[in-house]
Protein backbone atom coordinates (compact mmCIF):
# COMPACT_ATOMS: atom_id res chain seq x y z
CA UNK A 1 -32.81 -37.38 -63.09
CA UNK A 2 -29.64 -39.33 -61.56
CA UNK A 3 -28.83 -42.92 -62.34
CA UNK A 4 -26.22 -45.08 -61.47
CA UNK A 5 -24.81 -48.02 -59.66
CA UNK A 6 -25.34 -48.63 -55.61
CA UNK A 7 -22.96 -46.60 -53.23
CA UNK A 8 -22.10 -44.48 -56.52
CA UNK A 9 -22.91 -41.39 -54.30
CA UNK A 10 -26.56 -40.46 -56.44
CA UNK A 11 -28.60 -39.35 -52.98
CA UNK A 12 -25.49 -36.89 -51.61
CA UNK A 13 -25.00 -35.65 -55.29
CA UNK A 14 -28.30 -34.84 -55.36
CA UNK A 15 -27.81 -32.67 -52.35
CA UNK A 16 -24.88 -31.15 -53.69
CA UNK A 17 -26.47 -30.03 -57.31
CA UNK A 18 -29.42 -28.85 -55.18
CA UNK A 19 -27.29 -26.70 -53.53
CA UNK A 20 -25.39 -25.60 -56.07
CA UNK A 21 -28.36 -24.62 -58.18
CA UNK A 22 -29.36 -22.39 -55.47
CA UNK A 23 -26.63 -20.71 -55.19
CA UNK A 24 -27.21 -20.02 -59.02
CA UNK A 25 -30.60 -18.39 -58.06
CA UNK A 26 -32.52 -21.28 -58.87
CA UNK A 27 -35.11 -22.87 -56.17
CA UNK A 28 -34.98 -25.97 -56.67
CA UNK A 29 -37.13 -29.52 -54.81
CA UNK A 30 -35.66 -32.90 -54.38
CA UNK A 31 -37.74 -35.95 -55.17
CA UNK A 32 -36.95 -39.28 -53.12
CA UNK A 33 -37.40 -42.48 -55.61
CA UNK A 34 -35.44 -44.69 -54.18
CA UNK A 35 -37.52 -46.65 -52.21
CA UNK A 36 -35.70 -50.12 -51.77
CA UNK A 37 -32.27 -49.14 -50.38
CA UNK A 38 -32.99 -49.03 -46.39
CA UNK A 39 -32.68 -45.15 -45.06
CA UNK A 40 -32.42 -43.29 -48.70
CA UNK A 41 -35.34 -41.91 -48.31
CA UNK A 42 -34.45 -40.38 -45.25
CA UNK A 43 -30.26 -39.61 -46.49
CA UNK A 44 -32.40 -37.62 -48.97
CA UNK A 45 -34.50 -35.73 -46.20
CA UNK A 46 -30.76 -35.15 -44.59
CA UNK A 47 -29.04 -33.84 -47.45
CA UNK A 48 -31.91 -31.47 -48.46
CA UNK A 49 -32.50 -29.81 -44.69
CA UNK A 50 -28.43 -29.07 -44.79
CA UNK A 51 -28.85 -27.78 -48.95
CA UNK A 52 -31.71 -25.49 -47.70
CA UNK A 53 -34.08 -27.07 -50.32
CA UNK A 54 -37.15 -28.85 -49.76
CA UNK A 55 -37.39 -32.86 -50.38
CA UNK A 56 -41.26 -34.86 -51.63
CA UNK A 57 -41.17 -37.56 -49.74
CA UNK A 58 -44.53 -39.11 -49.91
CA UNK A 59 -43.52 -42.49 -49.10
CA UNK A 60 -40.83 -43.62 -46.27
CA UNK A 61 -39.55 -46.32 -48.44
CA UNK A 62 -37.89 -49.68 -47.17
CA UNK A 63 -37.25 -49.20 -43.22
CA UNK A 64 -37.88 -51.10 -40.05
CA UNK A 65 -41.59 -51.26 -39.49
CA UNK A 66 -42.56 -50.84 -43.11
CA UNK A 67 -44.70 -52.40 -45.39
CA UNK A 68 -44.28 -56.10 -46.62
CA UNK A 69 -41.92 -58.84 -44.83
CA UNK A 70 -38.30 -56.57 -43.49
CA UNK A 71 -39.78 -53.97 -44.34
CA UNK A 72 -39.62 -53.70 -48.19
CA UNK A 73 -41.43 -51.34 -49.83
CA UNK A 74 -44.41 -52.01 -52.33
CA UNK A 75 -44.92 -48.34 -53.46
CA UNK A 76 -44.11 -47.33 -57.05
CA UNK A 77 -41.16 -45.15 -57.55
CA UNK A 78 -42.99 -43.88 -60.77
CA UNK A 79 -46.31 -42.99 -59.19
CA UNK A 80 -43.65 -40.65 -56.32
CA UNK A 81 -41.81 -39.02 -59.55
CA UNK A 82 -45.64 -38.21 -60.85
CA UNK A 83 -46.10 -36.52 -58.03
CA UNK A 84 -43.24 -34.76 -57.70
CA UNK A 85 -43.55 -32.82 -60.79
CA UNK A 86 -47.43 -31.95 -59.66
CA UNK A 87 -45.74 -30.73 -56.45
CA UNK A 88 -42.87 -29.03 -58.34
CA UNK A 89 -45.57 -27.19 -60.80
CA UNK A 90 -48.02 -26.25 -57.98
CA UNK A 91 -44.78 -24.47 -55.36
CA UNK A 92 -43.58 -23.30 -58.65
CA UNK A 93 -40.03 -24.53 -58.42
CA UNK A 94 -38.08 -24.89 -61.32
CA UNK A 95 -35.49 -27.27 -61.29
CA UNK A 96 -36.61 -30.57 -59.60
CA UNK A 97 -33.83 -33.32 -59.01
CA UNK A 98 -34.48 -37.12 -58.74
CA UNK A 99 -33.25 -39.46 -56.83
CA UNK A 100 -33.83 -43.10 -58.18
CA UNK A 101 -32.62 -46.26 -57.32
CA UNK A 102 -29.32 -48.25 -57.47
CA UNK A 103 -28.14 -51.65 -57.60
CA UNK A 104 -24.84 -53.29 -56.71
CA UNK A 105 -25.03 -54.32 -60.52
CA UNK A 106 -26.66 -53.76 -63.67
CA UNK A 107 -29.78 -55.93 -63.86
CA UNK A 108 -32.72 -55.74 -66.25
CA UNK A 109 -34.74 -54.69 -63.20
CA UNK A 110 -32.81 -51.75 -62.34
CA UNK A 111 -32.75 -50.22 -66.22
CA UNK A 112 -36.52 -50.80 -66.54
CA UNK A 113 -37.47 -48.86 -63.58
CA UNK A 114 -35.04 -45.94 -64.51
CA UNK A 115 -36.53 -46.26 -68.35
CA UNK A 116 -40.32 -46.29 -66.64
CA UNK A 117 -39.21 -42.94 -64.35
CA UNK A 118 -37.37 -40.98 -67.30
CA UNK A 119 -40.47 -41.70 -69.20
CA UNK A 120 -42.88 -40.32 -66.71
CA UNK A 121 -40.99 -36.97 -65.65
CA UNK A 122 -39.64 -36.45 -69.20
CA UNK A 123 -36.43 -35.08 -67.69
CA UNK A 124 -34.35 -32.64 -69.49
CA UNK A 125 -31.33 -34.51 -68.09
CA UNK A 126 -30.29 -37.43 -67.24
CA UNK A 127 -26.93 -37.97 -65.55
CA UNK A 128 -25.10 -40.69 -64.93
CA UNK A 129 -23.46 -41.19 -61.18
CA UNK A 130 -20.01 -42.31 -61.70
CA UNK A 131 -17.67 -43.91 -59.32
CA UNK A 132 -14.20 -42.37 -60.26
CA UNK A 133 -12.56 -45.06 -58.02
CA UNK A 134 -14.39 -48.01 -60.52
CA UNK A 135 -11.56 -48.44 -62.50
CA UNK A 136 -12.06 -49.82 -66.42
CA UNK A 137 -15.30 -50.99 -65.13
CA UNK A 138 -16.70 -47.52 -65.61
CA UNK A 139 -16.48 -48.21 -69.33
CA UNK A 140 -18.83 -51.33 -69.65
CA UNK A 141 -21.35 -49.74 -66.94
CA UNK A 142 -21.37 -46.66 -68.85
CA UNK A 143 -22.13 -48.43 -71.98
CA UNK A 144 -24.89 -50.61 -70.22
CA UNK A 145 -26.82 -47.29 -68.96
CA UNK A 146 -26.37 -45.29 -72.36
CA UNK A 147 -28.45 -48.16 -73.80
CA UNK A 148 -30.93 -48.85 -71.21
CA UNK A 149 -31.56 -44.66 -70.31
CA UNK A 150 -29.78 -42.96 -72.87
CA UNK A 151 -28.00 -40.47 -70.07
CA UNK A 152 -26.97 -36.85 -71.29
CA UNK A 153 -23.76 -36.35 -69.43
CA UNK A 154 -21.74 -37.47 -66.74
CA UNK A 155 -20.91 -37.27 -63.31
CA UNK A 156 -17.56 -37.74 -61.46
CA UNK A 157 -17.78 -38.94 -57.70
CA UNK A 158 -15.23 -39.33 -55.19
CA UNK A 159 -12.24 -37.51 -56.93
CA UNK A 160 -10.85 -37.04 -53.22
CA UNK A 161 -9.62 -40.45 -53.08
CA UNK A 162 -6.03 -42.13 -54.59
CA UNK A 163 -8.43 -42.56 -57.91
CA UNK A 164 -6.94 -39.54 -60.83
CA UNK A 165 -9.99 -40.41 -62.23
CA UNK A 166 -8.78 -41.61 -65.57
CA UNK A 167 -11.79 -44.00 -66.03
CA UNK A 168 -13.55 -40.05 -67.19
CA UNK A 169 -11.11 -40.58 -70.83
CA UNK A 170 -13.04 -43.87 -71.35
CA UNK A 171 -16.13 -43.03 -70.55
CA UNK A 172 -16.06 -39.78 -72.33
CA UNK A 173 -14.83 -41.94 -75.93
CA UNK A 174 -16.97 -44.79 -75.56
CA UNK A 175 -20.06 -42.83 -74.87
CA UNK A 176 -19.42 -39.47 -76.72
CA UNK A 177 -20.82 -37.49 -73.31
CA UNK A 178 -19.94 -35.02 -71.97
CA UNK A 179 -18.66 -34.87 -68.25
CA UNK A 180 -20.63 -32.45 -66.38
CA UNK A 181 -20.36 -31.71 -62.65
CA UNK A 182 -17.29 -33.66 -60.23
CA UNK A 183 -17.47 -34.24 -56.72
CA UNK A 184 -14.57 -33.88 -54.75
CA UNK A 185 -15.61 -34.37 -51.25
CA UNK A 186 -18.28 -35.35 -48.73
CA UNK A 187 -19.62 -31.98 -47.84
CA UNK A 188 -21.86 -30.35 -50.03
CA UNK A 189 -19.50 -27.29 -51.00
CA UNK A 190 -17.11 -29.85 -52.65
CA UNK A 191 -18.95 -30.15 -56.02
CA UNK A 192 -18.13 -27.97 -59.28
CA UNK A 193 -18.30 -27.96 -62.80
CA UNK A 194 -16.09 -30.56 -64.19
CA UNK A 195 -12.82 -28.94 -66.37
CA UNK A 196 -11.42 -31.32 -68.94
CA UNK A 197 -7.68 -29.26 -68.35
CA UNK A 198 -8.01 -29.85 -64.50
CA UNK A 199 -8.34 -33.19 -64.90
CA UNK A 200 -5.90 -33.99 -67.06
CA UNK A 201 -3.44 -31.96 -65.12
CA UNK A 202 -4.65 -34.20 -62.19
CA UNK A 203 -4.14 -37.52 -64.14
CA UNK A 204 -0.55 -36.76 -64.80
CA UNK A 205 0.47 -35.76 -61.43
CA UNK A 206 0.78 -32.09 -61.96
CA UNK A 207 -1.60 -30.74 -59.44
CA UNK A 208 -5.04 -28.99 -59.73
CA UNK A 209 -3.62 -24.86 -58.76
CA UNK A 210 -6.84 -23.27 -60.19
CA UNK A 211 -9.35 -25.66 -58.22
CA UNK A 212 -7.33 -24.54 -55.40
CA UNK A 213 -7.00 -20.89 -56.29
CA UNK A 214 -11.02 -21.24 -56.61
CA UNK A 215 -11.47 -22.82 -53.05
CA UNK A 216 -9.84 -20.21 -51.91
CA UNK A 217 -11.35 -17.46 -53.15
CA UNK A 218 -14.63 -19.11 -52.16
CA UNK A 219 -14.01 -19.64 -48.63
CA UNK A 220 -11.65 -16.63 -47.88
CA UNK A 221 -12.25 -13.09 -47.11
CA UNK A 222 -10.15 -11.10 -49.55
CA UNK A 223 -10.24 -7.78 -47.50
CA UNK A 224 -8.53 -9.88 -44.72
CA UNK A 225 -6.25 -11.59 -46.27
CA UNK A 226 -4.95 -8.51 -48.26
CA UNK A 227 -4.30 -6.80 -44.65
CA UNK A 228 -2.77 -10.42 -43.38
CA UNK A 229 -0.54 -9.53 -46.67
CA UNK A 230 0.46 -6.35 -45.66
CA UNK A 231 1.55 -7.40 -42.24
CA UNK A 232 3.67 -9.73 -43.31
CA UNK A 233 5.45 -7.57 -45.30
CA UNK A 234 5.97 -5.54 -42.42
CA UNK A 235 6.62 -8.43 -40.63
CA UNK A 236 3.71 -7.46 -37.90
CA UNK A 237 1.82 -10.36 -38.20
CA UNK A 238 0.70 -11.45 -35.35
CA UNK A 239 -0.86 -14.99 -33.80
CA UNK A 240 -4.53 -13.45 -34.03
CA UNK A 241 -3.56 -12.90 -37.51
CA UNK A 242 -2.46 -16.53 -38.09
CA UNK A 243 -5.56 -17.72 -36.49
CA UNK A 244 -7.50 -16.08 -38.64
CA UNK A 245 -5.96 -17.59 -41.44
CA UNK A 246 -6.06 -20.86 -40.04
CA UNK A 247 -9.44 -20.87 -39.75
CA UNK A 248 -10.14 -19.56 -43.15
CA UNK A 249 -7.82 -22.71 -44.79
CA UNK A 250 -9.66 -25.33 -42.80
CA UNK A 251 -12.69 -24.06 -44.55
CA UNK A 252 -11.30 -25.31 -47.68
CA UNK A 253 -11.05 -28.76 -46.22
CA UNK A 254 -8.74 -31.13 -44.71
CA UNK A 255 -5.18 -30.10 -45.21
CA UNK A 256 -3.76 -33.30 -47.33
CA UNK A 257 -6.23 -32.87 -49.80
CA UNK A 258 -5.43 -28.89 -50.41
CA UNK A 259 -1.79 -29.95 -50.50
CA UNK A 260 -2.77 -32.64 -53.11
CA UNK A 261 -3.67 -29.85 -55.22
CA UNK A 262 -0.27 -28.82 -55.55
CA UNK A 263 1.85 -29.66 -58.40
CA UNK A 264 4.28 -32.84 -57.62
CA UNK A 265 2.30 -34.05 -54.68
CA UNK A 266 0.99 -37.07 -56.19
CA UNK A 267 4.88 -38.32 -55.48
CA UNK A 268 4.76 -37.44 -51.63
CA UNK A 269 1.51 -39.75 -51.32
CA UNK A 270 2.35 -41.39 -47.94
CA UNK A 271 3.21 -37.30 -46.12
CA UNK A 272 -0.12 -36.55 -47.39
CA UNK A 273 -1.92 -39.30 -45.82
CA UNK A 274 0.13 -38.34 -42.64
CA UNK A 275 -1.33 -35.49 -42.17
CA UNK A 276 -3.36 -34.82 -39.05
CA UNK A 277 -6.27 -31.97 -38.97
CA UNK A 278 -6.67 -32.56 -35.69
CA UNK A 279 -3.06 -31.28 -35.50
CA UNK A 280 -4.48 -27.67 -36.25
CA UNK A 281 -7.15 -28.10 -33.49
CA UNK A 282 -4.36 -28.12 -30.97
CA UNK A 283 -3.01 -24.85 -32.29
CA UNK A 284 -6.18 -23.76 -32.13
CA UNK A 285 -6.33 -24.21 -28.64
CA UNK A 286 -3.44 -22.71 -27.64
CA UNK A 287 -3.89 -19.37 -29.25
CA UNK A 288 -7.21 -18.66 -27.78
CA UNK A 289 -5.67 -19.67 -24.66
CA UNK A 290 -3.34 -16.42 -24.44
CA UNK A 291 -4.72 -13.24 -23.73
CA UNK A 292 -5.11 -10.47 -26.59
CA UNK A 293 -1.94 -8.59 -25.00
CA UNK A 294 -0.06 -12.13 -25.75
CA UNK A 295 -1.43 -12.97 -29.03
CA UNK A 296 -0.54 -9.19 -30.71
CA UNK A 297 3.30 -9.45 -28.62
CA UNK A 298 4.16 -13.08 -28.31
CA UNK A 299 7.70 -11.98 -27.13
CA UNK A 300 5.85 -11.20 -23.67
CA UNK A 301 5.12 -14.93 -23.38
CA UNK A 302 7.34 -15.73 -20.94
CA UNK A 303 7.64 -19.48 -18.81
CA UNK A 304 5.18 -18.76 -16.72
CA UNK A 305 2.93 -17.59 -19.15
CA UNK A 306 3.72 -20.74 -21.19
CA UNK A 307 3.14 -22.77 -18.49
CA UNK A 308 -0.79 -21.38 -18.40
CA UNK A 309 -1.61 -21.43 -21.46
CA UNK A 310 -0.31 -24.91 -21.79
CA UNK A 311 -2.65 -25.92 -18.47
CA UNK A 312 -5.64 -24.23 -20.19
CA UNK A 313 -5.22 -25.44 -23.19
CA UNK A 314 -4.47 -28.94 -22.79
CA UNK A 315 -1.48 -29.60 -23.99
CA UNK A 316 2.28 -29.79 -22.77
CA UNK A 317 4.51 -27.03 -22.52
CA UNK A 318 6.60 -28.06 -25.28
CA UNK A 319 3.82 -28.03 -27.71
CA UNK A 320 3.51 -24.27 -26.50
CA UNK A 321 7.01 -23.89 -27.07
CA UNK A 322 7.68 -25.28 -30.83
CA UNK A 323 4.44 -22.99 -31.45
CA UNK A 324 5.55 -19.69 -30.73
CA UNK A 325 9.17 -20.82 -32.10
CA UNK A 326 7.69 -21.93 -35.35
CA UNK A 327 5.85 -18.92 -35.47
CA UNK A 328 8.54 -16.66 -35.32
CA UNK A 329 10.58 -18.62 -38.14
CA UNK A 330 7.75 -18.45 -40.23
CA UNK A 331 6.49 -14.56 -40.04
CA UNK A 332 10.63 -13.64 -40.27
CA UNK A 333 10.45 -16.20 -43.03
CA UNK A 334 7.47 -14.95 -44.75
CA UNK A 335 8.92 -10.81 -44.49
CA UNK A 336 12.01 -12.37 -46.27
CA UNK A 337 10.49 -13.91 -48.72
CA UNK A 338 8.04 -11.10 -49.29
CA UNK A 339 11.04 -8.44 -49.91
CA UNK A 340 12.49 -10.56 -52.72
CA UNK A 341 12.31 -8.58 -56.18
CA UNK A 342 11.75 -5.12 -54.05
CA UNK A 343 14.56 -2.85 -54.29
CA UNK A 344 16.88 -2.82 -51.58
CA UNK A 345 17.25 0.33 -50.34
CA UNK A 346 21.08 1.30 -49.19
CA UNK A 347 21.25 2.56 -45.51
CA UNK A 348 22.41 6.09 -44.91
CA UNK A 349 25.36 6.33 -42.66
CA UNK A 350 24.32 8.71 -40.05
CA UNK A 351 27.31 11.21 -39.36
CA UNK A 352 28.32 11.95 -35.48
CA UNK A 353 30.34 14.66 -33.66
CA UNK A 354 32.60 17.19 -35.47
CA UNK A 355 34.37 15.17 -37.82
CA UNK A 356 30.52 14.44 -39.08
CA UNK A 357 29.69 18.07 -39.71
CA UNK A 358 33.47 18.42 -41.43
CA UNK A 359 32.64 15.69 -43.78
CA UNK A 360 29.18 16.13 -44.79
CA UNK A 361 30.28 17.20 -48.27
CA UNK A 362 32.66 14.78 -48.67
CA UNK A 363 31.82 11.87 -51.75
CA UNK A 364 30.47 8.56 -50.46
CA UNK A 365 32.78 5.37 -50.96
CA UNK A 366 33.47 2.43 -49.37
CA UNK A 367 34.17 2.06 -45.45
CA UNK A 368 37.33 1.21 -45.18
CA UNK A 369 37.86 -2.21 -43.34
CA UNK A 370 39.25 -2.14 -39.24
CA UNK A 371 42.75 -3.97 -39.37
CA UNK A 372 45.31 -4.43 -37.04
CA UNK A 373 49.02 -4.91 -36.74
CA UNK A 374 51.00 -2.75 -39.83
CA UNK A 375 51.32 -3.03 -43.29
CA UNK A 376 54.82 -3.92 -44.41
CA UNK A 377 56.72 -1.31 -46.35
CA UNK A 378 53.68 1.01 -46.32
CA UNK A 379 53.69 3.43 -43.23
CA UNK A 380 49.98 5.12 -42.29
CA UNK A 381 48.60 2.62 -44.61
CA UNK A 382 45.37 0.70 -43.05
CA UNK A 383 46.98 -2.20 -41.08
CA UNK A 384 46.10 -5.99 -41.15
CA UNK A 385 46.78 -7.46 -44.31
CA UNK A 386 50.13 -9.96 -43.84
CA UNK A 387 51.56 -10.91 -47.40
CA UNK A 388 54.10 -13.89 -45.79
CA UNK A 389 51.98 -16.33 -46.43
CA UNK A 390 51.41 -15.12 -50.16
CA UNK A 391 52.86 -17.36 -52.75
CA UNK A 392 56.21 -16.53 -53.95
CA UNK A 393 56.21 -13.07 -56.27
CA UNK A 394 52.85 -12.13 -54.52
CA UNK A 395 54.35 -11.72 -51.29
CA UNK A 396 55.63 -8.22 -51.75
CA UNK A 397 54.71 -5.06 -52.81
CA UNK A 398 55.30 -4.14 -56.79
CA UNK A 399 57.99 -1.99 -56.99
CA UNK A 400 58.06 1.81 -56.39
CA UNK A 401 55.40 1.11 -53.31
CA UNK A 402 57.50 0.48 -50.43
CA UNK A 403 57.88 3.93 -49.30
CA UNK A 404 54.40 5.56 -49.80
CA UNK A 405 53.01 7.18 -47.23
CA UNK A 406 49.21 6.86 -47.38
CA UNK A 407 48.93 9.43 -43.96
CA UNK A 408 50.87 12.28 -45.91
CA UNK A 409 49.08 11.25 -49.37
CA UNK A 410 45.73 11.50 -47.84
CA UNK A 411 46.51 14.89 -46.15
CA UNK A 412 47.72 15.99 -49.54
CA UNK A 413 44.05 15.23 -51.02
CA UNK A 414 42.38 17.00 -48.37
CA UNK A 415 44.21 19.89 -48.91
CA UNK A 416 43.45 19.43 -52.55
CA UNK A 417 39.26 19.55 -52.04
């Protein structure tokens, strides 16, 4: 059974635990009590079609047309949860999720029907709908529906917003329940089991990285992104291959409120609200306007291939430009990145001509460096290094080295070996 305050989010919650039940192997049916807030009755019929789960619905509740002056309903939400168990019992389903009604504030009238409904369907739970953008209000609301329904846990709503959700630490001391399930999103994927070390990371500012590691591993397909890895290592990634993954991220939801996951972002709040998704549909665009040739070799794109794909994709030339650019920067950046901590392999000198084959068993050592001009006092010796402008005792040779020959000294060695 859910209860909680008008616009609290109870009817799309109830979608989203529906949904997440099934995908726990449950089969579960939604039950439509609220009959005085116009169109929850059918919100409810909505949210269940998209879960998958059915919705009993005997009664269309307060709409245009309906029963009693505007349209206000005179059926009794306690008879509908009656019958929903019947229902439940006789399609054998066995979780069944209420929906009751809400007000915009707590009123006798409000915790007497919810009291009259948890009596009748003797619910194993009762949660408690909580707006995490309330504020300190959440604390005396909490307290006023542990008294009137005695609730079993908690439920955190709207955790995309600015909110942290710090109103949870009150709620949770005052009340002694436990937080349950937190919604993070208006689709009915974004719902999870609430993690007291999540949130508190999010209350501080220091990011949510497992929610985010979750989402991910949720939404994307791990054989494909290990072969995206691979490529990029290679550095063969190409713009199929980054549409791919595009796709896969947008998934996960809009873009600022992945990046909000991160740790620090709460200090970069005004480049997160920048952020345009629809930015991402104009990339979009543009790749599926090149041909499979261009989008595996985007160094073919020429201008006026650029020029095409920018006139059948909508969008300027430019934008076609700073996309293959920026795609380029980031696969060389992302093969750079991706050989740090491998070990760098030294490049074999490949030997030419005779004087290769004569030195083939000759010890490595450093190349010695192309100078020009002589060396003074040092005949044969590699030429390019000028000492005037040495200071004063450093620009000479020590003494004893003025007269070496490094020619005749290095024919000497080679005789030696």
């Amino acid at each position: 059974m859910l209860a909680g305050l008008q616009g609290a989010g109870k009817t799309t919650l109830a979608g989203k635990l529906a949904n997440h039940l099934k995908k726990q192997g449950h089969t579960p049916m939604l039950v439509a009590c609220d009959l005085q807030r116009p169109g929850a009755v059918d919100q409810l019929k909505i949210v269940g079609e998209r879960a998958g789960v059915p919705t009993f619905a005997p009664h269309p509740g307060t709409s245009v047309g309906g029963e009693g002056a505007l349209g206000v309903s005179a059926a009794d939400p306690v008879e509908v949860a009656r019958g929903g168990i019947a229902e439940a019992r006789a399609k054998q389903h066995d979780v069944l999720i209420v929906d009751t009604a809400g007000r915009l504030g707590i009123d006798e009238e409000l915790m007497g029907q919810a009291r009259a409904i948890r009596d009748a369907v003797n619910p194993d739970e009762v949660l408690f709908v909580l707006d995490a953008m309330i504020g300190q209000d959440a604390v005396s609301t909490a307290q006023a529906f542990a008294d009137g329904v005695d609730f079993t846990g908690v439920v955190l709503t709207k955790l995309d917003g600015d909110a942290r959700g710090g109103a949870a630490l009150s709620v949770r001391e005052i009340t002694g329940k436990p937080i349950l399930f937190a919604s993070t999103g208006e689709k009915l994927d974004d719902f999870d089991v609430f993690h007291p070390d999540r949130m508190s990371s999010r209350i501080l500012g220091m990011g949510d990285v497992l929610s985010l590691i979750e989402q991910a591993e949720q939404h994307m397909d791990q054989q494909k992104a290990e072969e995206a890895a691979a490529k990029i290592t290679s550095g063969e990634l190409t713009l199929e291959d980054f549409l791919d993954q595009m796709l896969m991220i947008r998934k996960m939801g809009p873009i600022g409120n992945l990046l909000g996951m991160l740790p620090g972002a709460g200090q970069m709040k005004d480049a997160l609200a920048a952020v345009d998704d629809s930015q991402l549909d104009r990339i979009q665009a543009i790749i599926r306007g090149m041909t499979p040739a261009e989008r595996s070799d985007p160094k073919i794109i020429n201008a006026s291939r650029r020029l095409r794909i920018a006139k059948g994709s909508g969008v300027t030339v430019s934008d076609v430009n700073q996309l293959v650019d920026r795609f380029f920067e980031a696969r060389k950046m992302m093969s750079q990145m991706a050989g740090f901590g491998a070990p760098k392999r030294i490049p074999k000198r490949k030997q030419k001509g005779k004087q290769g084959k004569k030195n083939r068993n000759r010890q490595a050592g450093p190349t010695p460096p192309k100078m020009r001009g002589g060396f003074p006092g040092m005949p044969g010796m590699p030429a390019g290094m000028d000492l005037s402008g040495m200071p004063k005792g450093l620009d000479q040779l020590p003494p004893g080295l003025e007269g070496i020959d490094m020619a005749a000294l290095e024919e000497q060695l080679r005789k030696k070996r």
